[in-house]
PDB file of N, CA and C in Angstrom:
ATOM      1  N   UNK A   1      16.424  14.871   4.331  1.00  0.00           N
ATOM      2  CA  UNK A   1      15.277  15.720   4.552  1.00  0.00           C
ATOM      3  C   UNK A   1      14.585  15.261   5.834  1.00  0.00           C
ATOM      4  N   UNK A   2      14.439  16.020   6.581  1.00  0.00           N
ATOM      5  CA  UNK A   2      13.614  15.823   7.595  1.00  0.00           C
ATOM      6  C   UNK A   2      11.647  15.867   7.602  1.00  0.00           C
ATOM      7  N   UNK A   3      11.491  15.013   8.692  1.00  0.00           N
ATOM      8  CA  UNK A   3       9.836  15.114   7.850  1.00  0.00           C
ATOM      9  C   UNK A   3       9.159  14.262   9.479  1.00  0.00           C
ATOM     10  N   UNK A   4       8.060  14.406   9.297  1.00  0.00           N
ATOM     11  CA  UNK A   4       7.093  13.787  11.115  1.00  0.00           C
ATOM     12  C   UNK A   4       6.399  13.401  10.678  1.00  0.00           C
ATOM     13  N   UNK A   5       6.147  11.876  11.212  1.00  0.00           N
ATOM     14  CA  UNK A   5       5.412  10.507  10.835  1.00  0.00           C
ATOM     15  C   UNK A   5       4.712  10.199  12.226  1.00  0.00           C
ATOM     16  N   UNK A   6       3.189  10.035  11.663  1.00  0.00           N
ATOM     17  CA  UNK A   6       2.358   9.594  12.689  1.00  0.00           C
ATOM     18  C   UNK A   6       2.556   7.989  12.773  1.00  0.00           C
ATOM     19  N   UNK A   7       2.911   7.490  14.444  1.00  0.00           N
ATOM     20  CA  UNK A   7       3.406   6.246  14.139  1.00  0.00           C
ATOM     21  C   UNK A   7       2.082   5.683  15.249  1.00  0.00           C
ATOM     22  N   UNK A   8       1.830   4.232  14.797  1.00  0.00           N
ATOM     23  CA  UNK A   8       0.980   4.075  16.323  1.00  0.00           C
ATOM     24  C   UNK A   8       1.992   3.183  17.172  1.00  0.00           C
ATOM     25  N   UNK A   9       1.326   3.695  18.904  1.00  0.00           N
ATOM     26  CA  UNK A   9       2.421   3.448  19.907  1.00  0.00           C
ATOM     27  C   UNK A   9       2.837   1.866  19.630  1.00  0.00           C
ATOM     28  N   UNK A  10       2.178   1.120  19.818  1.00  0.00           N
ATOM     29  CA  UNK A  10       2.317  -0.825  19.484  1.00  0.00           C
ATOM     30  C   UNK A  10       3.398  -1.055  18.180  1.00  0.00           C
ATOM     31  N   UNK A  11       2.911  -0.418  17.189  1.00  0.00           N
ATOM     32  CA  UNK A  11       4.300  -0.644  16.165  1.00  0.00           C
ATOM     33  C   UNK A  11       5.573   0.001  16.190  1.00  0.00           C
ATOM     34  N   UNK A  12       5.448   1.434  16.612  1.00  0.00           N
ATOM     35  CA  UNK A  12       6.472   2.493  17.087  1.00  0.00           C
ATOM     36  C   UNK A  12       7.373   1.415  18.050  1.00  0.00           C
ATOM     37  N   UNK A  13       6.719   0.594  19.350  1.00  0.00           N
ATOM     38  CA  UNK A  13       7.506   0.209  20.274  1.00  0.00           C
ATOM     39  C   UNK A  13       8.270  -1.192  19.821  1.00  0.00           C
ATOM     40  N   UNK A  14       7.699  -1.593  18.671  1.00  0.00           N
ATOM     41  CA  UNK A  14       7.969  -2.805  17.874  1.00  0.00           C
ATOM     42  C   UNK A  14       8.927  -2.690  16.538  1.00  0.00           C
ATOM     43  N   UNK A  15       9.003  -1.518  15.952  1.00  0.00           N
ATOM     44  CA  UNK A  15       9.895  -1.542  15.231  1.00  0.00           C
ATOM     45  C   UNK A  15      10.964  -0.761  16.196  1.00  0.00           C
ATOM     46  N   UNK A  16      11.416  -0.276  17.400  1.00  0.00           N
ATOM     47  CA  UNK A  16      12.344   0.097  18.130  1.00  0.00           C
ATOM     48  C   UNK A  16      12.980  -1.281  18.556  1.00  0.00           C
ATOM     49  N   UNK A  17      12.298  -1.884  18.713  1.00  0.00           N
ATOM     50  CA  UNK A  17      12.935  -3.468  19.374  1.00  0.00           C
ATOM     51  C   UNK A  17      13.792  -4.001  18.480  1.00  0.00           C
ATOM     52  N   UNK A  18      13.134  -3.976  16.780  1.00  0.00           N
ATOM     53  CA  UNK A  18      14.015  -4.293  15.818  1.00  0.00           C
ATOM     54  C   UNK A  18      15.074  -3.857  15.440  1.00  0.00           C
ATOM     55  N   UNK A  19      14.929  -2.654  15.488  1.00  0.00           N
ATOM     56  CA  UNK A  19      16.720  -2.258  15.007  1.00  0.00           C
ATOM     57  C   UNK A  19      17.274  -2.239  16.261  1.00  0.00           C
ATOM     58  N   UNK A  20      16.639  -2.240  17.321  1.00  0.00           N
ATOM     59  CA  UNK A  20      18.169  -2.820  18.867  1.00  0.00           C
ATOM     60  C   UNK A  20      18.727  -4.073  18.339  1.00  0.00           C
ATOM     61  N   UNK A  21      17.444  -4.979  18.219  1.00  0.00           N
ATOM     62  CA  UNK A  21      17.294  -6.129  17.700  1.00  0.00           C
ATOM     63  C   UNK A  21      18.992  -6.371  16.291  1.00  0.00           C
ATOM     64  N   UNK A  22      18.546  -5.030  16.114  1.00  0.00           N
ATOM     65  CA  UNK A  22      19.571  -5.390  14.320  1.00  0.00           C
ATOM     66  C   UNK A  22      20.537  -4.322  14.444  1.00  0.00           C
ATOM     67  N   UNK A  23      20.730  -3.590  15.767  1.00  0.00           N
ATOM     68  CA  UNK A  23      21.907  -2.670  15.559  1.00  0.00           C
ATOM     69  C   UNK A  23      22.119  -1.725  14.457  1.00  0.00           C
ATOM     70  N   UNK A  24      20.993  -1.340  13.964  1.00  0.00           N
ATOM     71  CA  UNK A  24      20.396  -0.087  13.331  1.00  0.00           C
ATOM     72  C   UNK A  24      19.848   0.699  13.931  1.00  0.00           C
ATOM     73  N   UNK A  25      19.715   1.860  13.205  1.00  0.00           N
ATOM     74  CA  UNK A  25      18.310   2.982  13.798  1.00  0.00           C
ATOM     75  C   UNK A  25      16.928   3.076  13.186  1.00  0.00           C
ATOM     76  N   UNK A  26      16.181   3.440  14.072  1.00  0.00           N
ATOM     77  CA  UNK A  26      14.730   3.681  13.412  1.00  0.00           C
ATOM     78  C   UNK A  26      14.533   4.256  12.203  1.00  0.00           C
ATOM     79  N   UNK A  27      15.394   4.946  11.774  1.00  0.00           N
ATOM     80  CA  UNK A  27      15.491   5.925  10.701  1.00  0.00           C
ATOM     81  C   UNK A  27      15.500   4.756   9.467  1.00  0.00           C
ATOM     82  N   UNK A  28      17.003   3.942   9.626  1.00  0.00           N
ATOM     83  CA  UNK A  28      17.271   2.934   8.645  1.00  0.00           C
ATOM     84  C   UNK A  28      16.381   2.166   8.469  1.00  0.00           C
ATOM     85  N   UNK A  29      15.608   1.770   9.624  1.00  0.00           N
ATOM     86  CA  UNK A  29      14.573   0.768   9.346  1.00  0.00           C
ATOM     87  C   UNK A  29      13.338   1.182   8.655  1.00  0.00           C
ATOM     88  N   UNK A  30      12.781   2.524   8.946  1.00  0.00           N
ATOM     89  CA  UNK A  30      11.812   3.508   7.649  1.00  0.00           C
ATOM     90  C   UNK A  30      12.277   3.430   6.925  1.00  0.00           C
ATOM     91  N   UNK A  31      13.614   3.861   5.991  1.00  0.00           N
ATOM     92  CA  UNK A  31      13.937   3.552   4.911  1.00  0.00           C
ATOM     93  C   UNK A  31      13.973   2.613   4.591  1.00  0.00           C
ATOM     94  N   UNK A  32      14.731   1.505   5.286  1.00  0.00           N
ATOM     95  CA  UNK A  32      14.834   0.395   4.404  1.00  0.00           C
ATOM     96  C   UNK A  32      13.149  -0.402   3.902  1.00  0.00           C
ATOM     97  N   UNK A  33      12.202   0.071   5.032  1.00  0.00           N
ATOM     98  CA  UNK A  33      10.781  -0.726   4.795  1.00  0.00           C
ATOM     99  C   UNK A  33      10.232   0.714   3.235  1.00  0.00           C
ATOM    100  N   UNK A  34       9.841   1.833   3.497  1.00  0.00           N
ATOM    101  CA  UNK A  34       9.834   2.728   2.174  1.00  0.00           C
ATOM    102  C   UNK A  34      10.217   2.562   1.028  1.00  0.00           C
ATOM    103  N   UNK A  35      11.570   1.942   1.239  1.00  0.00           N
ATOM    104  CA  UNK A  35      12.582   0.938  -0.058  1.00  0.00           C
ATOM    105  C   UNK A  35      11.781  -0.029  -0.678  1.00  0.00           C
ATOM    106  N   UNK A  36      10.975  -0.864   0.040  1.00  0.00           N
ATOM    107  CA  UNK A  36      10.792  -1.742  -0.214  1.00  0.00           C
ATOM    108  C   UNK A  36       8.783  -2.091  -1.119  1.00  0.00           C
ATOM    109  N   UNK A  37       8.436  -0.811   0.093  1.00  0.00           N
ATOM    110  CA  UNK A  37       7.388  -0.651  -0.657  1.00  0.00           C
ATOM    111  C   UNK A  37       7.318   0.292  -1.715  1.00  0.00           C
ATOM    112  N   UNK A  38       8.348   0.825  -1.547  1.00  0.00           N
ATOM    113  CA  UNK A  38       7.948   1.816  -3.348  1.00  0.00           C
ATOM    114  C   UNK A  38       8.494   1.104  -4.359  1.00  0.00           C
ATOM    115  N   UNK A  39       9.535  -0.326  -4.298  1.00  0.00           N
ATOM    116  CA  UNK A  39       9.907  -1.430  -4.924  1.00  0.00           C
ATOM    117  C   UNK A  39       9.004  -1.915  -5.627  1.00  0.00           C
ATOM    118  N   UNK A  40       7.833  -1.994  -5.012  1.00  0.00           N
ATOM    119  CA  UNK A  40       6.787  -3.396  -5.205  1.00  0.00           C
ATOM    120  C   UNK A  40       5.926  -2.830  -5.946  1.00  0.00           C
ATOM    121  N   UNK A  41       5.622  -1.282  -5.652  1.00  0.00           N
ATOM    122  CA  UNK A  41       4.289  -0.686  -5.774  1.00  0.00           C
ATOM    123  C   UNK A  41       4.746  -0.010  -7.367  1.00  0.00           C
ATOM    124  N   UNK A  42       6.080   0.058  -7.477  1.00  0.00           N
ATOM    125  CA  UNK A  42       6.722   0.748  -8.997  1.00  0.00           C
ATOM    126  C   UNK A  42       6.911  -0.856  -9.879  1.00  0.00           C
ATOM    127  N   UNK A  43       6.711  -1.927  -9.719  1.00  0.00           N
ATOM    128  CA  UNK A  43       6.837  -3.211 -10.714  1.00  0.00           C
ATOM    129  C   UNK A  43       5.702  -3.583 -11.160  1.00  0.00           C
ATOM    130  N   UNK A  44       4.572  -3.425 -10.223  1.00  0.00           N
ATOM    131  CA  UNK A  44       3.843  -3.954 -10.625  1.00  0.00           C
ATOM    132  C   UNK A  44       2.674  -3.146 -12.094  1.00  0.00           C
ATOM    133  N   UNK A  45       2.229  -4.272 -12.804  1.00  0.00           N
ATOM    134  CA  UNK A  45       2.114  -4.080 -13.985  1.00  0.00           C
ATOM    135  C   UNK A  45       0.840  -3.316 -14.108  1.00  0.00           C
ATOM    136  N   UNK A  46       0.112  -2.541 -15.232  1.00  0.00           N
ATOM    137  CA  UNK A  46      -1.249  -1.733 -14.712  1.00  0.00           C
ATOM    138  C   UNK A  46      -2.226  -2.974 -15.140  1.00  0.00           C
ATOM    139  N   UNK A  47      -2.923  -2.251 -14.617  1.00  0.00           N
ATOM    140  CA  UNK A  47      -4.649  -2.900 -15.128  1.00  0.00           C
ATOM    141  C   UNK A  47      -4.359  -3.320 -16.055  1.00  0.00           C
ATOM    142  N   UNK A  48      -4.971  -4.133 -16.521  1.00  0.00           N
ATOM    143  CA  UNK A  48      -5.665  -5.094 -17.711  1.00  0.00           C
ATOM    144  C   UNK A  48      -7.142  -5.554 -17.487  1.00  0.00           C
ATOM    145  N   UNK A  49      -8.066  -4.937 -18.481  1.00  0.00           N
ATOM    146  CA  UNK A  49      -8.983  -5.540 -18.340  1.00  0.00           C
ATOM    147  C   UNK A  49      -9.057  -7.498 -18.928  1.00  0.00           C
ATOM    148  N   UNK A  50      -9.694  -7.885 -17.857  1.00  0.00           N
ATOM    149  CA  UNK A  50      -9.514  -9.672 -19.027  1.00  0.00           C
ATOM    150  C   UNK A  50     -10.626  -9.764 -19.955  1.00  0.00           C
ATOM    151  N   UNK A  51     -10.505 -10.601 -20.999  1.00  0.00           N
ATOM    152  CA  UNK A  51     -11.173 -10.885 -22.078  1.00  0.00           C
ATOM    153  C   UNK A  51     -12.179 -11.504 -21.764  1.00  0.00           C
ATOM    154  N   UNK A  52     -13.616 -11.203 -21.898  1.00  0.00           N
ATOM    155  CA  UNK A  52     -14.537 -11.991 -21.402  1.00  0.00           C
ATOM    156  C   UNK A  52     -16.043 -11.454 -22.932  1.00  0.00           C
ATOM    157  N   UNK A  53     -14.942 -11.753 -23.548  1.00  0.00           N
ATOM    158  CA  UNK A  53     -16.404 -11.919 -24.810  1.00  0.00           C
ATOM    159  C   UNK A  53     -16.659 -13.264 -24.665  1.00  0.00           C
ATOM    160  N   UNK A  54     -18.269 -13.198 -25.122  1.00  0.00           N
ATOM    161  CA  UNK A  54     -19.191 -14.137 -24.824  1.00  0.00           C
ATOM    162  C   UNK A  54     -18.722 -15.793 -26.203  1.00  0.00           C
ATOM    163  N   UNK A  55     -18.229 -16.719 -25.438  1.00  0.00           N
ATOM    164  CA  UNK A  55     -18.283 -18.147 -26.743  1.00  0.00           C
ATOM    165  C   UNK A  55     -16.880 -17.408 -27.277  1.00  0.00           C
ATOM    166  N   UNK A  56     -16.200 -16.235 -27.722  1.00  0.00           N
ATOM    167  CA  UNK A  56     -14.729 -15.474 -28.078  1.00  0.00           C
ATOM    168  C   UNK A  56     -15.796 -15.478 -29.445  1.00  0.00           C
ATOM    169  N   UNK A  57     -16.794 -15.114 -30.256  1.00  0.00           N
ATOM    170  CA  UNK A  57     -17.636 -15.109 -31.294  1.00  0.00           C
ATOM    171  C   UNK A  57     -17.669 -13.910 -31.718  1.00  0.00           C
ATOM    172  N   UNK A  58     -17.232 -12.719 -30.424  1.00  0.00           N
ATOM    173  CA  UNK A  58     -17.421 -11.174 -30.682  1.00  0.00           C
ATOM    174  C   UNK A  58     -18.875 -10.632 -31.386  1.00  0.00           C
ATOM    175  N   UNK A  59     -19.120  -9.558 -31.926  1.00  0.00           N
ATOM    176  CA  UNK A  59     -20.239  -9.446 -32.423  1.00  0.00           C
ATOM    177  C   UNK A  59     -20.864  -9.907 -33.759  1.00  0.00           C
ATOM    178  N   UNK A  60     -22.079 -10.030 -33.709  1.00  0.00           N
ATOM    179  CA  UNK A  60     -22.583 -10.759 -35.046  1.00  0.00           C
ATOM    180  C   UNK A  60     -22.366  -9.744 -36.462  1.00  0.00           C
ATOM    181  N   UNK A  61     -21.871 -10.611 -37.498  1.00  0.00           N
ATOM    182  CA  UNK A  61     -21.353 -10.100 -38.247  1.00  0.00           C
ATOM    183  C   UNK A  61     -22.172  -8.941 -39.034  1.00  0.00           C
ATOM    184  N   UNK A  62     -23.403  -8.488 -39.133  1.00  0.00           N
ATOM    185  CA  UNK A  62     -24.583  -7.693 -39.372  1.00  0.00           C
ATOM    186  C   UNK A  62     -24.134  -6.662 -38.547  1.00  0.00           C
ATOM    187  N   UNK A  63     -23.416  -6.623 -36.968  1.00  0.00           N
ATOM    188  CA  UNK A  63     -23.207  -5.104 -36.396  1.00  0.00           C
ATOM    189  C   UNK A  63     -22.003  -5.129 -36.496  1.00  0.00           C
ATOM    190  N   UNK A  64     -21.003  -5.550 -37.148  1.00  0.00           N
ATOM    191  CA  UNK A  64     -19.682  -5.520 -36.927  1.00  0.00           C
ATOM    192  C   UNK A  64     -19.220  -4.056 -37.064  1.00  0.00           C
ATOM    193  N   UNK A  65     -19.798  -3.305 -37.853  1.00  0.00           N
ATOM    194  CA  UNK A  65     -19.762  -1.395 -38.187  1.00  0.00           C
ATOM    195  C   UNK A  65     -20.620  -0.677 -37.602  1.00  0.00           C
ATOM    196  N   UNK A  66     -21.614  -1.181 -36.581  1.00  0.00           N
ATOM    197  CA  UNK A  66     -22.359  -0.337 -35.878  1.00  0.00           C
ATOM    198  C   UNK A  66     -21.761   0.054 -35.024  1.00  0.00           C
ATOM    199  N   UNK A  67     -22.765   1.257 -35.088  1.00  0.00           N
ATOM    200  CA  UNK A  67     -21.878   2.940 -33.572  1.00  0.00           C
ATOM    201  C   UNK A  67     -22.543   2.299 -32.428  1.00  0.00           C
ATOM    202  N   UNK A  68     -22.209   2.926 -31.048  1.00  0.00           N
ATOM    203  CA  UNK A  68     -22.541   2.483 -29.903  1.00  0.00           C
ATOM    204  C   UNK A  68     -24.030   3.143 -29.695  1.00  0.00           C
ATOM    205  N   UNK A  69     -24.728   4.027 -30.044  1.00  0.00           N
ATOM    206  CA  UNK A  69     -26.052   4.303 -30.438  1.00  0.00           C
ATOM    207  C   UNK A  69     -26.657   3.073 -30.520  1.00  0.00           C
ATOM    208  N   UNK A  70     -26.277   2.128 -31.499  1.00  0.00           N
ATOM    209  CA  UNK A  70     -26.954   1.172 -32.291  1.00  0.00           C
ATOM    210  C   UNK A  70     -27.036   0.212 -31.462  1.00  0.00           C
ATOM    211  N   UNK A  71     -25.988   0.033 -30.951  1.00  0.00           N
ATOM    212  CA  UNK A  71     -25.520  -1.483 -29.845  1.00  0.00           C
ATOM    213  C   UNK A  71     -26.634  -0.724 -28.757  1.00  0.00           C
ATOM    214  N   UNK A  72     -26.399   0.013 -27.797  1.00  0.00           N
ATOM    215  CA  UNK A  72     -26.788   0.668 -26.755  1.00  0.00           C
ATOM    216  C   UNK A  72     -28.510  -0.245 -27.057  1.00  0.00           C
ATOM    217  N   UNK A  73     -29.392   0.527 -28.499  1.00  0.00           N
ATOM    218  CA  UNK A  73     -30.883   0.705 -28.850  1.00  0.00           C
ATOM    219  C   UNK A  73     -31.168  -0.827 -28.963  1.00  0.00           C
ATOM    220  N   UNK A  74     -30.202  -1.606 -29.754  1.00  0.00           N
ATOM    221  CA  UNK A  74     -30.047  -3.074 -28.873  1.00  0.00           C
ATOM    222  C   UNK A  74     -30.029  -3.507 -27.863  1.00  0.00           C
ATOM    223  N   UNK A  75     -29.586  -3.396 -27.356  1.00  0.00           N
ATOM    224  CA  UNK A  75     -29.343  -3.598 -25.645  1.00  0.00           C
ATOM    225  C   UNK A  75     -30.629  -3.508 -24.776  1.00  0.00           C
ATOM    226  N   UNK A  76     -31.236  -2.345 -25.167  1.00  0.00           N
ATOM    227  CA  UNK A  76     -32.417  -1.729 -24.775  1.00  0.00           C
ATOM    228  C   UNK A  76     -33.799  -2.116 -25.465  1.00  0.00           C
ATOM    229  N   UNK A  77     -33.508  -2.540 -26.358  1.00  0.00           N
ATOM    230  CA  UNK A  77     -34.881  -2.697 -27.084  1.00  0.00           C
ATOM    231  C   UNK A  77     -35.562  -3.611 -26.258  1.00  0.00           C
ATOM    232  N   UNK A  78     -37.121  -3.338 -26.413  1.00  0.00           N
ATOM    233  CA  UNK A  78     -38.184  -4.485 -25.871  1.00  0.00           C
ATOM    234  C   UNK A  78     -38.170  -4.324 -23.795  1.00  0.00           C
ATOM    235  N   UNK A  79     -37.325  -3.119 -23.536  1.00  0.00           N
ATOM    236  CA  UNK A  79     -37.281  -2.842 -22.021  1.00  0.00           C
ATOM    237  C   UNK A  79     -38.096  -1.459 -21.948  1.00  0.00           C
ATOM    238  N   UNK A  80     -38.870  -1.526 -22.693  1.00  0.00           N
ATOM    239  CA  UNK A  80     -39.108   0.313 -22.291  1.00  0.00           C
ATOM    240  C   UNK A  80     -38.424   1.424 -22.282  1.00  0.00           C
ATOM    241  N   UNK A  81     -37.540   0.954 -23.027  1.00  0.00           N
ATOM    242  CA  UNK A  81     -36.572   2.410 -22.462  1.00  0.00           C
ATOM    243  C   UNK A  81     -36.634   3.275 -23.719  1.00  0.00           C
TER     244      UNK A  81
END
């Protein structure tokens, strides 16, 4: 498939050096670098948030069944809100 890539002149003239350099073409050398970043960018693992409850104590056993209403009016209480 054919396709037009904005290149800037300094790297354009720098990856031409390389494949003289390696007796390839510019073409091979987009692919082979494209190869490499859609490699890296398809392994890596998603998000994870990390665990950062407070002491690992979680909530006190009195809200362990409270709705987020409840927690929230906690949260808030004694601020004016």
């Amino acid at each position: 498939m054919k396709t037009t890539l904005e290149i800037s002149d300094p790297l354009l003239r720098e990856a031409r050096k390389v494949a003289a350099r390696e007796r390839t073409t510019l073409r091979a050398l987009v692919e082979q670098g494209l190869r490499r970043v859609v490699a890296e960018k398809k392994h890596k693992s998603a998000f994870r948030l990390r665990k950062a409850s407070f002491k690992g104590r979680g909530l006190r056993p009195e809200l362990a069944d409270a709705g987020w209403d409840r927690l929230r009016d906690l949260a808030y209480e004694g601020r004016g809100g």
